[in-house]
Protein backbone atom coordinates (compact mmCIF):
# COMPACT_ATOMS: atom_id res chain seq x y z
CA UNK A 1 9.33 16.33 -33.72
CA UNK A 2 12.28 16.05 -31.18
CA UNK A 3 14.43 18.91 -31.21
CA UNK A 4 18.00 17.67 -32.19
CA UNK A 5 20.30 21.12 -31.72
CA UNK A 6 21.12 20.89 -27.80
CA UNK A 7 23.12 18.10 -26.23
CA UNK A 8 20.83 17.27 -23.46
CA UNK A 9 18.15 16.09 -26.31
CA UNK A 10 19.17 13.07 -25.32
CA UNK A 11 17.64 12.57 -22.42
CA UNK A 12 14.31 13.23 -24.66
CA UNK A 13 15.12 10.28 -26.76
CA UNK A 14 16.16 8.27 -24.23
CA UNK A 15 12.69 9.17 -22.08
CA UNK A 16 10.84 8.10 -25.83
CA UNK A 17 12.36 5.20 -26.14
CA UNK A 18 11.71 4.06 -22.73
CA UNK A 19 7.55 5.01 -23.20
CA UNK A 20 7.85 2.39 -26.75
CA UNK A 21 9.02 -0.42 -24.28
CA UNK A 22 6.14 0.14 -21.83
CA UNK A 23 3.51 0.39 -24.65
CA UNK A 24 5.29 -2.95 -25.99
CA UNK A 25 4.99 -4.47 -22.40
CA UNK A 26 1.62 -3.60 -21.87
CA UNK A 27 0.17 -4.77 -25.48
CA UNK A 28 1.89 -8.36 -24.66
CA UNK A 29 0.97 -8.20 -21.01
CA UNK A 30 -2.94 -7.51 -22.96
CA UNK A 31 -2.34 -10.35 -25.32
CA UNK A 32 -1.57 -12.68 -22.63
CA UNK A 33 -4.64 -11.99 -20.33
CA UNK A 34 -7.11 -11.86 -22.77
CA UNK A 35 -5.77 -15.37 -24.84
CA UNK A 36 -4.44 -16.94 -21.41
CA UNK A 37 -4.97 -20.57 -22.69
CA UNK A 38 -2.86 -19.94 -25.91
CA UNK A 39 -0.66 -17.08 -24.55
CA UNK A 40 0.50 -18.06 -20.96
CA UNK A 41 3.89 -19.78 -22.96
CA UNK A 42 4.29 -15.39 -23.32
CA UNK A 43 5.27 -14.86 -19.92
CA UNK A 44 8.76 -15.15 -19.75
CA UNK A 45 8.77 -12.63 -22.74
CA UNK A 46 7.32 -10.01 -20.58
CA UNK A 47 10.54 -11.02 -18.10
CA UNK A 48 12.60 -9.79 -20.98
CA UNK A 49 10.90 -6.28 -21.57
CA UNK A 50 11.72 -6.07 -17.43
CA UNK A 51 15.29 -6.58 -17.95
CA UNK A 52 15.22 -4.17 -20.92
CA UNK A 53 13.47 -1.44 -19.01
CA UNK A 54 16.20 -1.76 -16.11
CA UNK A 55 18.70 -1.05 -19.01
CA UNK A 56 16.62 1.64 -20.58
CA UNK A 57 16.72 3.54 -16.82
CA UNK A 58 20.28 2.57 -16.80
CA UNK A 59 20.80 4.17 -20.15
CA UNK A 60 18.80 7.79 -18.17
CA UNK A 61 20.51 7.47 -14.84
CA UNK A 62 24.43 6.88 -16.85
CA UNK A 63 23.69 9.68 -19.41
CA UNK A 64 22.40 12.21 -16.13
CA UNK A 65 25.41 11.35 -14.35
CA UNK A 66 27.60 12.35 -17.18
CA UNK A 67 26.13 15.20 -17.87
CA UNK A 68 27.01 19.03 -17.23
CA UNK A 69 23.64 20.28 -18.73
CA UNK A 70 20.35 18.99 -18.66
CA UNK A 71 16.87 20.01 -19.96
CA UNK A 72 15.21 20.23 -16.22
CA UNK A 73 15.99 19.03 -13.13
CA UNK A 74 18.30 16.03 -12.50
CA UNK A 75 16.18 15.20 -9.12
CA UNK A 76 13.03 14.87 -11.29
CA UNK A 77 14.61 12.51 -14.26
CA UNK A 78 16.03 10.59 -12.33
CA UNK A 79 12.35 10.44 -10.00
CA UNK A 80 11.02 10.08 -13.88
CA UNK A 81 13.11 7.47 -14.86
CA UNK A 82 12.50 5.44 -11.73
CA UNK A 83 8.67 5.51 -11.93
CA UNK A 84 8.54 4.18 -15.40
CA UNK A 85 10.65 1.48 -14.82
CA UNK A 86 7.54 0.80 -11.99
CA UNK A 87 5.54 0.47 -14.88
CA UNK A 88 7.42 -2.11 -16.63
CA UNK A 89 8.36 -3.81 -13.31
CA UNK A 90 4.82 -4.19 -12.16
CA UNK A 91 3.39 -5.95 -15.35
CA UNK A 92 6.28 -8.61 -15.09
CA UNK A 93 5.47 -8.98 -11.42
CA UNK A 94 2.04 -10.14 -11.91
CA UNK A 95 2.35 -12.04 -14.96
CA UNK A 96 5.07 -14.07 -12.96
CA UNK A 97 2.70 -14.86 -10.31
CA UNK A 98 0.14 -16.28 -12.84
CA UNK A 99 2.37 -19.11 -12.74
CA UNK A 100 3.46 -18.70 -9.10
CA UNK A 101 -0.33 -19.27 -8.10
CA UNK A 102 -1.12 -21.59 -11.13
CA UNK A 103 -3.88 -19.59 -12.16
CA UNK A 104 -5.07 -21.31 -14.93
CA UNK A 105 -8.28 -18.79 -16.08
CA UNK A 106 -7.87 -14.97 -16.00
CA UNK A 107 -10.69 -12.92 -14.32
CA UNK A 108 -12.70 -10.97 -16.78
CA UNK A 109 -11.83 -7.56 -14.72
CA UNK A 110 -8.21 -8.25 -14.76
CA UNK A 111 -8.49 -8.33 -18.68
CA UNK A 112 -10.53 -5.48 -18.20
CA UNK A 113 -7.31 -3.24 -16.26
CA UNK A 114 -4.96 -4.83 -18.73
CA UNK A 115 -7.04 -2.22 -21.30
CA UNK A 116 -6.44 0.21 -19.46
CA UNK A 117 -2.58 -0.14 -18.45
CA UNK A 118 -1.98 0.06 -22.50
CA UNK A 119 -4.40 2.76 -22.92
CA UNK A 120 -2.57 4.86 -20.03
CA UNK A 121 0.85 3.55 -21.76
CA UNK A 122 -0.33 4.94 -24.94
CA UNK A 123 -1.07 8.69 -23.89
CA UNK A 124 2.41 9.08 -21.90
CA UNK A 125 3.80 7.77 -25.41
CA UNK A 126 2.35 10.42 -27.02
CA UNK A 127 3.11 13.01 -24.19
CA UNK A 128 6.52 11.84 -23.98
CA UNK A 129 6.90 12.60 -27.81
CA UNK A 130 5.92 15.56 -27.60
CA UNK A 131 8.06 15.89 -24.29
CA UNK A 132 11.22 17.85 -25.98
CA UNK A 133 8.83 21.07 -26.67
CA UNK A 134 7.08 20.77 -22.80
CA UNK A 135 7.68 24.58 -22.55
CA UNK A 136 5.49 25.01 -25.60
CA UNK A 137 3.31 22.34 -26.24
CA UNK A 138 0.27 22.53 -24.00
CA UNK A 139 -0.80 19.53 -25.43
CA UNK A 140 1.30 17.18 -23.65
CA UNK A 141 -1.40 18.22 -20.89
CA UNK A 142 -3.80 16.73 -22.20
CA UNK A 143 -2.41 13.49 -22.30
CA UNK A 144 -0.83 13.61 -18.95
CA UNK A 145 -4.52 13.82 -17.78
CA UNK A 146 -5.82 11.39 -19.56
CA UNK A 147 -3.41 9.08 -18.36
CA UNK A 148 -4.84 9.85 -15.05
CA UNK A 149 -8.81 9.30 -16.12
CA UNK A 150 -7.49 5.61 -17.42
CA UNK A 151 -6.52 5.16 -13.51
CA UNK A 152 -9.16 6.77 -11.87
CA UNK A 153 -11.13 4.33 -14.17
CA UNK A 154 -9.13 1.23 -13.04
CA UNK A 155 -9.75 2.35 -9.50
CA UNK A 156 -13.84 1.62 -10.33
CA UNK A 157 -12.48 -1.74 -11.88
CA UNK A 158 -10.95 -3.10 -9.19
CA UNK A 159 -12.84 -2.06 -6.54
CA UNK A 160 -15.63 -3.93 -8.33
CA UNK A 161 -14.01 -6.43 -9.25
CA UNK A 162 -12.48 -6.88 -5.52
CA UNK A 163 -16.22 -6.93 -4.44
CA UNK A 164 -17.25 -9.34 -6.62
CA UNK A 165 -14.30 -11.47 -5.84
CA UNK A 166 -15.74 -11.69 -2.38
CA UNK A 167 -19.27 -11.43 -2.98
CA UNK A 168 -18.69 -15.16 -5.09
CA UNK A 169 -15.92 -16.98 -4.92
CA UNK A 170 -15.73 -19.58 -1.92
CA UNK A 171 -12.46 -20.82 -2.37
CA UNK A 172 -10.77 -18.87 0.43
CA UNK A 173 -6.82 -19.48 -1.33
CA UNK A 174 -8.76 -18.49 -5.01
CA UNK A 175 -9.54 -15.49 -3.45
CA UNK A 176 -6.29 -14.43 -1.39
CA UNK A 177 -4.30 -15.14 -5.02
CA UNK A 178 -6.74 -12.89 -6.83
CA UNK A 179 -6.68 -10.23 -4.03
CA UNK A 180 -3.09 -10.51 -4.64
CA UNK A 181 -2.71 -10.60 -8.23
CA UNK A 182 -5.54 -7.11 -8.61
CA UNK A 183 -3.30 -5.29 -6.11
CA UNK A 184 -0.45 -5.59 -8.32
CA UNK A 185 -2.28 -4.77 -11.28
CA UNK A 186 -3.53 -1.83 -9.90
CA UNK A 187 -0.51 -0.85 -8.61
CA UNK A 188 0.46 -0.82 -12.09
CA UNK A 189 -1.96 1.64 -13.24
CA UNK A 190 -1.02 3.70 -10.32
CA UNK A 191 2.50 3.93 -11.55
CA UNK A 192 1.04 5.22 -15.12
CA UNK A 193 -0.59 7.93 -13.22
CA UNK A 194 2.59 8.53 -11.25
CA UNK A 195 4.53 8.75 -14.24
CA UNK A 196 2.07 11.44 -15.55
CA UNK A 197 2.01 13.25 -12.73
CA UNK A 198 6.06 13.32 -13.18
CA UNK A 199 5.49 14.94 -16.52
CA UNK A 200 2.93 17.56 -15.31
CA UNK A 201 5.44 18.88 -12.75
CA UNK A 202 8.16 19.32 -14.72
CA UNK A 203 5.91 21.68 -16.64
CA UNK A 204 4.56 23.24 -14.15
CA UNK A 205 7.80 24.08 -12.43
CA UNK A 206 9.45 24.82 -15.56
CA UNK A 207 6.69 26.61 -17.01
């Protein structure tokens, strides 16, 4: 439970609700991918979770610069609050270029990292609930870590799936738009790992 006593709780809350609207994100970014025929009239929708998570890290960087007091240090929420909005950011960026490149079948691997994105998304939720009690709460560990297994997973995934790509397609421009669209999604799961690393070293410095 999220301690409620101290005025820079806030900033816990705030950090929470931010995590909800990347797990959000990522389920519908999911949804899309894996029901692409049915689903692609979703993307704009995942446009709209991009503009909320530029107001959620406005919401961070407005309450940090009004602030006297804050729960650790106002370099590393602001780095915090930055990296998650990368999260958010990225899965907009390639489900815009779905349309951008007129893809009109998703790659069985992409579907495959789109797993994983929500899976990551799902443990820093969980870490960043538990986030308020980060001096006590070893557990939060855990999850920070796991976050990083998902992505060190993904990076199997798309290196695969890369070689496949060139082991088997022989459209040249099918295969520069997939390059492309990969990247970004594993760029994505890079941020989740980024973010996690965030959370570690703000325990480990405030430890």
């Amino acid at each position: 439970m999220s301690r409620v006593k101290r005025k820079e709780d806030i900033f816990f809350t705030q950090f929470k609700e931010f995590s909800e609207l990347t797990v959000s994100a990522a389920e519908l970014f999911l949804d899309i991918v894996e029901n692409y025929s049915e689903k692609a009239d979703l993307i704009p929708e995942v446009k709209e979770y991009e503009t909320k998570g530029d107001e959620e890290g406005g919401k961070i960087m407005t309450t940090l610069n009004s602030s006297f007091i804050t729960p650790f240090d106002r370099e590393d929420i602001s780095a915090l609050a930055l990296q998650m909005d990368e999260i958010v950011d990225g899965l907009e960026n390639v489900a815009a270029r779905f349309k951008l490149y007129d893809i009109d079948a998703i790659r069985p691997e992409a579907v495959d990292m789109a797993r994983l994105i929500v899976n990551a998304t799902k443990h820093l939720d969980i870490a960043f609930e538990k986030f308020p009690d980060f001096k006590k709460d070893a557990s939060i560990l855990k999850h920070t870590k796991a976050a990083n297994d998902v992505e060190d997973e993904g990076d199997i995934v798309y290196r695969d799936a890369l070689a496949r790509l060139f082991r088997e397609h022989g459209d040249t421009i099918e295969v520069v738009k997939w390059k492309s669209l990969l990247d970004k999604i594993e760029d994505t799961l890079d941020a989740c790992k980024d973010v996690a690393n965030d959370i570690r070293n703000v325990i480990v410095k405030n430890g």
